[in-house]
PDB file of N, CA and C in Angstrom:
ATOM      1  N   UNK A   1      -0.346  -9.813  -1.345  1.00  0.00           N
ATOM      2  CA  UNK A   1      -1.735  -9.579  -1.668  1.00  0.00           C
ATOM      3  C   UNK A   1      -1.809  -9.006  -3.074  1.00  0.00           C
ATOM      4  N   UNK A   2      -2.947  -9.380  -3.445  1.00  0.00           N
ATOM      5  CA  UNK A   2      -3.167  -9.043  -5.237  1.00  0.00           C
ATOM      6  C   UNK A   2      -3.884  -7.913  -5.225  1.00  0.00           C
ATOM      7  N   UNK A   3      -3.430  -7.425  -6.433  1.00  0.00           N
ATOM      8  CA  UNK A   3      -4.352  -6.390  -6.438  1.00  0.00           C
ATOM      9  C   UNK A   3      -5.817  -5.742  -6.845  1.00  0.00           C
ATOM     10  N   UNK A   4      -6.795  -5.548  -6.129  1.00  0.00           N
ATOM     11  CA  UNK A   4      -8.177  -5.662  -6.385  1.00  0.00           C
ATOM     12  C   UNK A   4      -8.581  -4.381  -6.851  1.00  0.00           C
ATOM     13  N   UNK A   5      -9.520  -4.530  -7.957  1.00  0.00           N
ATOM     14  CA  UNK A   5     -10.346  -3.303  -8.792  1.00  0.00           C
ATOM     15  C   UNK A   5     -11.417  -3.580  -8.007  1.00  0.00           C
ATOM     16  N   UNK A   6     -11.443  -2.302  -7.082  1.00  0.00           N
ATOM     17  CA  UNK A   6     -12.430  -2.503  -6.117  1.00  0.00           C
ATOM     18  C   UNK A   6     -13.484  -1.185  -6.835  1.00  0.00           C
ATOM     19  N   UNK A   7     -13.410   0.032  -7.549  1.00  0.00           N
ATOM     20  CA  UNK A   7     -14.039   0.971  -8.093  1.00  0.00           C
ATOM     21  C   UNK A   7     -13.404   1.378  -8.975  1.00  0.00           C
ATOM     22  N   UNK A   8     -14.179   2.847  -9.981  1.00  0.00           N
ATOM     23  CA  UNK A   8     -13.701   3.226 -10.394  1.00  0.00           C
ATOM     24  C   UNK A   8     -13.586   4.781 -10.005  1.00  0.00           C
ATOM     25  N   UNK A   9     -12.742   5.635 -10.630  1.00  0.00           N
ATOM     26  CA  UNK A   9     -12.895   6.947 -10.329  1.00  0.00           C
ATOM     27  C   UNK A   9     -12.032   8.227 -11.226  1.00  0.00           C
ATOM     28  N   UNK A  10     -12.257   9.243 -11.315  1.00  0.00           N
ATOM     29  CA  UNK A  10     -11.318   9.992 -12.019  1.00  0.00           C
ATOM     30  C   UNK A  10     -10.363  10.833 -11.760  1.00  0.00           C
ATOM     31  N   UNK A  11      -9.864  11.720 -12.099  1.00  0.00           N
ATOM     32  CA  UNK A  11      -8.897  12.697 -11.447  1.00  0.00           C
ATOM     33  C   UNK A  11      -9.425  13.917 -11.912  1.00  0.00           C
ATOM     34  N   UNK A  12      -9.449  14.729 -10.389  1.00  0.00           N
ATOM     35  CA  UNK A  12      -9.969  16.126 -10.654  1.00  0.00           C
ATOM     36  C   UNK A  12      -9.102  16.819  -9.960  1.00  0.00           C
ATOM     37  N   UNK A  13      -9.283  18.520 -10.144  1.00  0.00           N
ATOM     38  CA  UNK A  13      -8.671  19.421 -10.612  1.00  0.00           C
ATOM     39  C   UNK A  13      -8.841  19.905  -8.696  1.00  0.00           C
ATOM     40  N   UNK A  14      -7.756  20.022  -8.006  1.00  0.00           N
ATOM     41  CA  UNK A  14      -8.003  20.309  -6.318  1.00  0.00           C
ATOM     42  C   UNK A  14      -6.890  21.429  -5.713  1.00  0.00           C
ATOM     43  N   UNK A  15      -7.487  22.904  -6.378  1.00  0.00           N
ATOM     44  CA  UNK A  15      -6.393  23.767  -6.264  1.00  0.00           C
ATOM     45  C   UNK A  15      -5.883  24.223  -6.989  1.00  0.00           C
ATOM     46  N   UNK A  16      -3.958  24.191  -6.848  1.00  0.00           N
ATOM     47  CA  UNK A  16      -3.111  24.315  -8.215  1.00  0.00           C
ATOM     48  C   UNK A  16      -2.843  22.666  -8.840  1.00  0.00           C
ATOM     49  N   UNK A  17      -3.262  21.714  -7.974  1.00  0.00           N
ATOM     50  CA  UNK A  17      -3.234  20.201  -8.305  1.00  0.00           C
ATOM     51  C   UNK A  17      -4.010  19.594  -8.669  1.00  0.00           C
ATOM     52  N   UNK A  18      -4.202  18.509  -8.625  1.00  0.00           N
ATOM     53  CA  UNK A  18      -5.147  17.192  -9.401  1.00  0.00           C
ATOM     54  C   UNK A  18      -4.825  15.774  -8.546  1.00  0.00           C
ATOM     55  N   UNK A  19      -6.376  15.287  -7.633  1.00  0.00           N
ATOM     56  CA  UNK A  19      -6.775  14.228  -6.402  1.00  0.00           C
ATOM     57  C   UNK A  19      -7.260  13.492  -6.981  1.00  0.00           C
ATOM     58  N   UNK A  20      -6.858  12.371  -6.791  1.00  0.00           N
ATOM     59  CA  UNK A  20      -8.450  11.358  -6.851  1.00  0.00           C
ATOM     60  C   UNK A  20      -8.926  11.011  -5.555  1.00  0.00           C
ATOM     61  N   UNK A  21     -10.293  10.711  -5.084  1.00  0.00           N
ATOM     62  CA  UNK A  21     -11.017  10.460  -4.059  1.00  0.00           C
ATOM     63  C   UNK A  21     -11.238   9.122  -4.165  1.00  0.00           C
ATOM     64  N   UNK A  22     -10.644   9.101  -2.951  1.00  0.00           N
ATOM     65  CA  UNK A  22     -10.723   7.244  -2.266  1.00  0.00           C
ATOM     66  C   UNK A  22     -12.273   7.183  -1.255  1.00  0.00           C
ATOM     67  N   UNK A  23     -13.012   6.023  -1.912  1.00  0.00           N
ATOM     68  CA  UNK A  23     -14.493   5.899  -1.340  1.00  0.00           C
ATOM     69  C   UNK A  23     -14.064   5.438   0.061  1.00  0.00           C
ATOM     70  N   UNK A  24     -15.126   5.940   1.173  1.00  0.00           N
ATOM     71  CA  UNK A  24     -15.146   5.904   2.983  1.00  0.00           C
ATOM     72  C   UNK A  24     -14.781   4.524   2.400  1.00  0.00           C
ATOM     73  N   UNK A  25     -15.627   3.661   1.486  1.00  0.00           N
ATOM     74  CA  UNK A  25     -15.544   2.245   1.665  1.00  0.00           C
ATOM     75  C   UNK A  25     -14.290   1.826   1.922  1.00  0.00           C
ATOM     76  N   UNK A  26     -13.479   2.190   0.796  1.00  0.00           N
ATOM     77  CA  UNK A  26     -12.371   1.343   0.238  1.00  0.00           C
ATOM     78  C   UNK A  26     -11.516   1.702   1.799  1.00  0.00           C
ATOM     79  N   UNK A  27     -11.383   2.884   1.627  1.00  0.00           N
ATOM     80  CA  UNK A  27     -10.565   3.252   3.248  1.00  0.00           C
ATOM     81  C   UNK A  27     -10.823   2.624   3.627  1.00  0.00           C
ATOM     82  N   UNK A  28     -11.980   2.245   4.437  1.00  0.00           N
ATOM     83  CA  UNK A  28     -12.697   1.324   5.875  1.00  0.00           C
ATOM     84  C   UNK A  28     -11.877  -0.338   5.391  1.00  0.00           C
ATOM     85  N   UNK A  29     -12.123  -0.814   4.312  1.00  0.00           N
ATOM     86  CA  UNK A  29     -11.757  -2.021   3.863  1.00  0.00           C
ATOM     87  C   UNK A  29      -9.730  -2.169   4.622  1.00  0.00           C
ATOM     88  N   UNK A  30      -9.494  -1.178   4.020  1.00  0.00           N
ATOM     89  CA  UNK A  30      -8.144  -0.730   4.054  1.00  0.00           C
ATOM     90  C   UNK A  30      -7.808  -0.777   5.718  1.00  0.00           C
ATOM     91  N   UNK A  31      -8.680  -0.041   6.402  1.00  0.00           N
ATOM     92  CA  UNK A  31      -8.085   0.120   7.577  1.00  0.00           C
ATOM     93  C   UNK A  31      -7.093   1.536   7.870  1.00  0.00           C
ATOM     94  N   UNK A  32      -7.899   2.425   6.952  1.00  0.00           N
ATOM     95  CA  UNK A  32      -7.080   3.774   6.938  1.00  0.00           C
ATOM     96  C   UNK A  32      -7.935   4.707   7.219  1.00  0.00           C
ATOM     97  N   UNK A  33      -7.768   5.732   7.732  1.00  0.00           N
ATOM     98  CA  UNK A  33      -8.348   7.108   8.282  1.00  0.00           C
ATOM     99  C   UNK A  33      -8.083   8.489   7.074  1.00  0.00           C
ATOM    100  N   UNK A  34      -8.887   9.195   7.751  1.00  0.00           N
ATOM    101  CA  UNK A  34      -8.277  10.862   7.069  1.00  0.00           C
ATOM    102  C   UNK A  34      -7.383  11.027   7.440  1.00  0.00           C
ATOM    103  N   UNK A  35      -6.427  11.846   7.073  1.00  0.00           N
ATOM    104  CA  UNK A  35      -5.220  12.537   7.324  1.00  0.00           C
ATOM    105  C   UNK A  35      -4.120  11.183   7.623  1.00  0.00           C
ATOM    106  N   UNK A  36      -4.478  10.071   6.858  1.00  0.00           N
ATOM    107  CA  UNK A  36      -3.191   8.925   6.847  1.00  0.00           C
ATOM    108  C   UNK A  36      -2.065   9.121   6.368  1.00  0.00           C
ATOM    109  N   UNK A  37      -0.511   9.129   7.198  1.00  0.00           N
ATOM    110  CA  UNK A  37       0.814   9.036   6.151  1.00  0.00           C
ATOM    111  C   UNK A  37       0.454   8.046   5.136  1.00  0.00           C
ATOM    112  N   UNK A  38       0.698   8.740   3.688  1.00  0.00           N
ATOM    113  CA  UNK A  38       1.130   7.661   2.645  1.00  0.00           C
ATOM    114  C   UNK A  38       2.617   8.065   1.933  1.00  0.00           C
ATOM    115  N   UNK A  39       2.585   7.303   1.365  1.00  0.00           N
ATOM    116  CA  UNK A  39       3.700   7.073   0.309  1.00  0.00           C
ATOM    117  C   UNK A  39       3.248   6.958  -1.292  1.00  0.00           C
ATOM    118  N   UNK A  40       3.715   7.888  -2.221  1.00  0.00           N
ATOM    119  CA  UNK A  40       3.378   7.690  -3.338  1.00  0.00           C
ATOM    120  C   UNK A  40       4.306   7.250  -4.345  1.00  0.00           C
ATOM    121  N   UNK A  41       4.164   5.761  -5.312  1.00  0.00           N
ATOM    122  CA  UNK A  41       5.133   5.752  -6.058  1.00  0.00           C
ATOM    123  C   UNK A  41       4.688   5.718  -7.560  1.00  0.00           C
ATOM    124  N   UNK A  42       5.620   5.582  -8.398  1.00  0.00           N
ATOM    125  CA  UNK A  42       4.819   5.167  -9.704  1.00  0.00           C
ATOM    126  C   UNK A  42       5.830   4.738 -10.710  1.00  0.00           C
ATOM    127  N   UNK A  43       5.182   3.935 -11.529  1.00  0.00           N
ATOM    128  CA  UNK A  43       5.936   3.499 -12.599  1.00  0.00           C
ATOM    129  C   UNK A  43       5.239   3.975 -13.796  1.00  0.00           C
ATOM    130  N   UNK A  44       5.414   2.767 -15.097  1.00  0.00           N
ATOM    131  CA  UNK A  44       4.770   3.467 -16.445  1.00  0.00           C
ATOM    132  C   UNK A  44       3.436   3.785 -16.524  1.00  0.00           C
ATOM    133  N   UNK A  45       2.654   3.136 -16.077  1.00  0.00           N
ATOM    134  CA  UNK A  45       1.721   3.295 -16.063  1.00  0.00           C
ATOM    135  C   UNK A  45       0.393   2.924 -14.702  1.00  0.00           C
ATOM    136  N   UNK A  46       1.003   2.839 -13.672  1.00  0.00           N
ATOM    137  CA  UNK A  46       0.551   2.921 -12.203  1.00  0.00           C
ATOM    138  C   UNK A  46       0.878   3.405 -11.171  1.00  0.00           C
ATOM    139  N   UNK A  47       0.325   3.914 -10.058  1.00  0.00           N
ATOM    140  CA  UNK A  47       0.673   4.953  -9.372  1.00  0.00           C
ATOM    141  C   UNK A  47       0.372   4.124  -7.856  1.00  0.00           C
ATOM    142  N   UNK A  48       1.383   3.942  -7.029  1.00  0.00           N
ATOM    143  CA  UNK A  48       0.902   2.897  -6.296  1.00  0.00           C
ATOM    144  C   UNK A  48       1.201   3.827  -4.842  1.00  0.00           C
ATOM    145  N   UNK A  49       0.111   3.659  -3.802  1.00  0.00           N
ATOM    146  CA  UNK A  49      -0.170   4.485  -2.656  1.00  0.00           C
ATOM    147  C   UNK A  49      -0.187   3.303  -1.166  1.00  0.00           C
ATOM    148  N   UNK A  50       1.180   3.598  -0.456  1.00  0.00           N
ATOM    149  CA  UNK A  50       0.938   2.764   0.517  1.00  0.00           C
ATOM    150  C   UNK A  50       1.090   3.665   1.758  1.00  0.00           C
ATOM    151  N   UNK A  51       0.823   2.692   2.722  1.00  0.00           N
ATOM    152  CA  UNK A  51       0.184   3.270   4.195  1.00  0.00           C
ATOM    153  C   UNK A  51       2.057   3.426   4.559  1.00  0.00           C
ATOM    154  N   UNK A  52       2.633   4.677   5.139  1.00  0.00           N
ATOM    155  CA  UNK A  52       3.812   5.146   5.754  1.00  0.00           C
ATOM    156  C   UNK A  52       4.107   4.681   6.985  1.00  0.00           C
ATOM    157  N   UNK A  53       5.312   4.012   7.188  1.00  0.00           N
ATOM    158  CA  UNK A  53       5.044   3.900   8.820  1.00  0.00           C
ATOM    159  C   UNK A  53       5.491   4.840   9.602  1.00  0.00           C
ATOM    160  N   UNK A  54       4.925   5.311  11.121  1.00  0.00           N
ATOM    161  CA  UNK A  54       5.063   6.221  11.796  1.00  0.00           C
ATOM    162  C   UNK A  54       6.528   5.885  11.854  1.00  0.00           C
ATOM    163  N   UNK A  55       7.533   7.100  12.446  1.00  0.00           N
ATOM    164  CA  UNK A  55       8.649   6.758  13.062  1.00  0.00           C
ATOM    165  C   UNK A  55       8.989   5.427  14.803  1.00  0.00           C
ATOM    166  N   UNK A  56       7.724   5.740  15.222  1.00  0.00           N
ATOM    167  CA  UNK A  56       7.995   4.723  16.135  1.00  0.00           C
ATOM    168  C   UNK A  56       7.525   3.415  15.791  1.00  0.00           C
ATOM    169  N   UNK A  57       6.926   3.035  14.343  1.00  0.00           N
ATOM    170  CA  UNK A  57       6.743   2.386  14.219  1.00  0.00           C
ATOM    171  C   UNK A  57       7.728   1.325  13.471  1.00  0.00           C
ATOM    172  N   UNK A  58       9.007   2.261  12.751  1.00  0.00           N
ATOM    173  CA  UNK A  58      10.272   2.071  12.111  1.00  0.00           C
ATOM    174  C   UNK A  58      11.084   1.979  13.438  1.00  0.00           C
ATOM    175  N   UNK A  59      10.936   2.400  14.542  1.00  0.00           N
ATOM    176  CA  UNK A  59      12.168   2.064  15.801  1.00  0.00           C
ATOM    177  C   UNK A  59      11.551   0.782  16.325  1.00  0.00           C
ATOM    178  N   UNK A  60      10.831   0.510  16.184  1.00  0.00           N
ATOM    179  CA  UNK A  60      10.284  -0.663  17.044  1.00  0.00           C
ATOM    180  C   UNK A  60      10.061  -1.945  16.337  1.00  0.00           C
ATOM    181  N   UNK A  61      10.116  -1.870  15.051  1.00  0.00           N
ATOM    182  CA  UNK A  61       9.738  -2.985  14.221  1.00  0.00           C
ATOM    183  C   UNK A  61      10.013  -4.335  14.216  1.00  0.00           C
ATOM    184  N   UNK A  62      11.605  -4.317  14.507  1.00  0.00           N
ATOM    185  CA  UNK A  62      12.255  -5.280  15.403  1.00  0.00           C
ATOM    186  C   UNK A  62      12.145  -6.122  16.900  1.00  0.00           C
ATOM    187  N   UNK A  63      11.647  -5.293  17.386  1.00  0.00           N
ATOM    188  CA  UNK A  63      11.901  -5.304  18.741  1.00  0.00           C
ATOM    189  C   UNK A  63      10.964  -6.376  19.472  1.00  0.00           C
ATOM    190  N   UNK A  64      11.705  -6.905  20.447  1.00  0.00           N
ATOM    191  CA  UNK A  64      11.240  -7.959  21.247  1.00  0.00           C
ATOM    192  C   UNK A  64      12.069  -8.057  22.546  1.00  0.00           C
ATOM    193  N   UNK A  65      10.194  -7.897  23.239  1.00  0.00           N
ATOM    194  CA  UNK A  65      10.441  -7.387  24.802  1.00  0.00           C
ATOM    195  C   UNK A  65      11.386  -8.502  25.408  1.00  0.00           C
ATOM    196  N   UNK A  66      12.007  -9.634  25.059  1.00  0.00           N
ATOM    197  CA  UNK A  66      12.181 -11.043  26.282  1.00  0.00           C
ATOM    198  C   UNK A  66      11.516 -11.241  27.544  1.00  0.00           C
ATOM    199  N   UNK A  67      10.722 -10.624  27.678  1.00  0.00           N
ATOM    200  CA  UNK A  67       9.779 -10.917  29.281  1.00  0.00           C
ATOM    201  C   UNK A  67      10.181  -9.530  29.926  1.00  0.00           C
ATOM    202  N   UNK A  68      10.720  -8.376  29.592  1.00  0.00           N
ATOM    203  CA  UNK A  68      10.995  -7.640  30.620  1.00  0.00           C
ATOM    204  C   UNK A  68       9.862  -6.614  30.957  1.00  0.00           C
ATOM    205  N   UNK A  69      10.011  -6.624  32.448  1.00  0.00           N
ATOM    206  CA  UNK A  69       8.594  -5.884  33.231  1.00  0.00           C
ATOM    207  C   UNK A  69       9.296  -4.438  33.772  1.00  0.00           C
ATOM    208  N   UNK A  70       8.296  -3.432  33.431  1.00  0.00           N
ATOM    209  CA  UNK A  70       8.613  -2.058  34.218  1.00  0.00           C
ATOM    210  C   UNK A  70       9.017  -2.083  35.494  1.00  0.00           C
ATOM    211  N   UNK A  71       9.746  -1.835  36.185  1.00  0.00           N
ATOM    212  CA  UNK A  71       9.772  -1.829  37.723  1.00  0.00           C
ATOM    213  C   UNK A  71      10.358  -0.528  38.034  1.00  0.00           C
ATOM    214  N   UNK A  72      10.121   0.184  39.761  1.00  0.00           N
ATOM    215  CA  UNK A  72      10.646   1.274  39.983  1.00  0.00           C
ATOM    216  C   UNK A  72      12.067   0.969  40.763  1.00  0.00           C
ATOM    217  N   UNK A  73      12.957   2.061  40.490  1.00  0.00           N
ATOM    218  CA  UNK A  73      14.350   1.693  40.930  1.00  0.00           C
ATOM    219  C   UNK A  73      14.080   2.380  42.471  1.00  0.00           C
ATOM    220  N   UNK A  74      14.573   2.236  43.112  1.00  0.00           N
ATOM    221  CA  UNK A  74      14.758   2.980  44.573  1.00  0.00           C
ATOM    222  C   UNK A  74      16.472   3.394  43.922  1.00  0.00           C
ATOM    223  N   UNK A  75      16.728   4.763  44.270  1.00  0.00           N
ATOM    224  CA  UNK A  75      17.815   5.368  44.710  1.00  0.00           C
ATOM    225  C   UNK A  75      18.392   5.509  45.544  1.00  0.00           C
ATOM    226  N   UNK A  76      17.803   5.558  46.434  1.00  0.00           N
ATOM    227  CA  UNK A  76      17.704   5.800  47.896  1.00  0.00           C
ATOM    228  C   UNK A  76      17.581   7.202  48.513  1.00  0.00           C
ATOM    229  N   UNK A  77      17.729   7.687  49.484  1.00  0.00           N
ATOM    230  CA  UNK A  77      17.163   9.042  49.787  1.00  0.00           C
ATOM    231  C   UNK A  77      17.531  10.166  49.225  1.00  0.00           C
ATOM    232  N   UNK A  78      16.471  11.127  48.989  1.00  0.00           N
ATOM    233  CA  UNK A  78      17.261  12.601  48.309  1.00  0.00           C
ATOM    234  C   UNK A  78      18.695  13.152  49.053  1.00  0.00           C
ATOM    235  N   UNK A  79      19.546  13.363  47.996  1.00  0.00           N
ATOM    236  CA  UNK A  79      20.863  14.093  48.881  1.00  0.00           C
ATOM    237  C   UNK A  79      20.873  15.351  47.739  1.00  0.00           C
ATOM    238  N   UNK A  80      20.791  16.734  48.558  1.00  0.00           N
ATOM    239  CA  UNK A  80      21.318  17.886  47.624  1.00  0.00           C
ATOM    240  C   UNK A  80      19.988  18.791  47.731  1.00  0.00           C
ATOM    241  N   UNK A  81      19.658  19.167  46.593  1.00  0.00           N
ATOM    242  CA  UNK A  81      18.176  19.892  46.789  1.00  0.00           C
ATOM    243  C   UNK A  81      17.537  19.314  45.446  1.00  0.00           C
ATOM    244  N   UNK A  82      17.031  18.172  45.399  1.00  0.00           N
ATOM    245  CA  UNK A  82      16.342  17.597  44.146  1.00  0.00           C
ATOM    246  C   UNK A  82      14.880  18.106  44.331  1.00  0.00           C
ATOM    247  N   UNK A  83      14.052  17.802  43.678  1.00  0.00           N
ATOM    248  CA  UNK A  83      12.599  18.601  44.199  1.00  0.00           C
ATOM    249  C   UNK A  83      12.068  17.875  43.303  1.00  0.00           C
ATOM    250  N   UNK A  84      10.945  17.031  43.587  1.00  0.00           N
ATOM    251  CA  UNK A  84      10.520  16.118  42.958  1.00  0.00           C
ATOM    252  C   UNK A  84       8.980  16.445  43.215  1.00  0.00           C
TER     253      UNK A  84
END
């Protein structure tokens, strides 16, 4: 995907740091919330902000069920003092 000049905006002063504010729009477009993991990188002259993936979203990325269905195991009867 290319990259779109969707607004403009500046950098202000937020603390001991310096934010820029991303419009509800652009988020909503995006498909991102408040409090989203990102990732910040940058080169000479661009600063590029992508969506982080959760950790279960890095264990699973791969993964493919082959058809398998939850089922319950029978053990068979309590022996000992289990307490369920």
């Amino acid at each position: 995907m290319s990259a779109q000049t969707v607004t403009s905006t500046h950098i202000h002063s937020w603390g001991n740091s310096q934010g820029v504010r991303l419009s509800k729009n652009l988020l909503k477009r995006m498909n991102w919330s408040e409090n989203e993991p990102v990732t910040v990188s940058y080169s000479k002259d661009q600063i590029l902000i992508k969506r982080t993936q959760s950790l279960i979203e890095k264990l699973f990325a791969n993964y493919e069920d082959n058809g398998y269905k939850i089922r319950e195991i029978d053990w068979g009867d309590d022996v000992g003092g289990e307490v369920f």
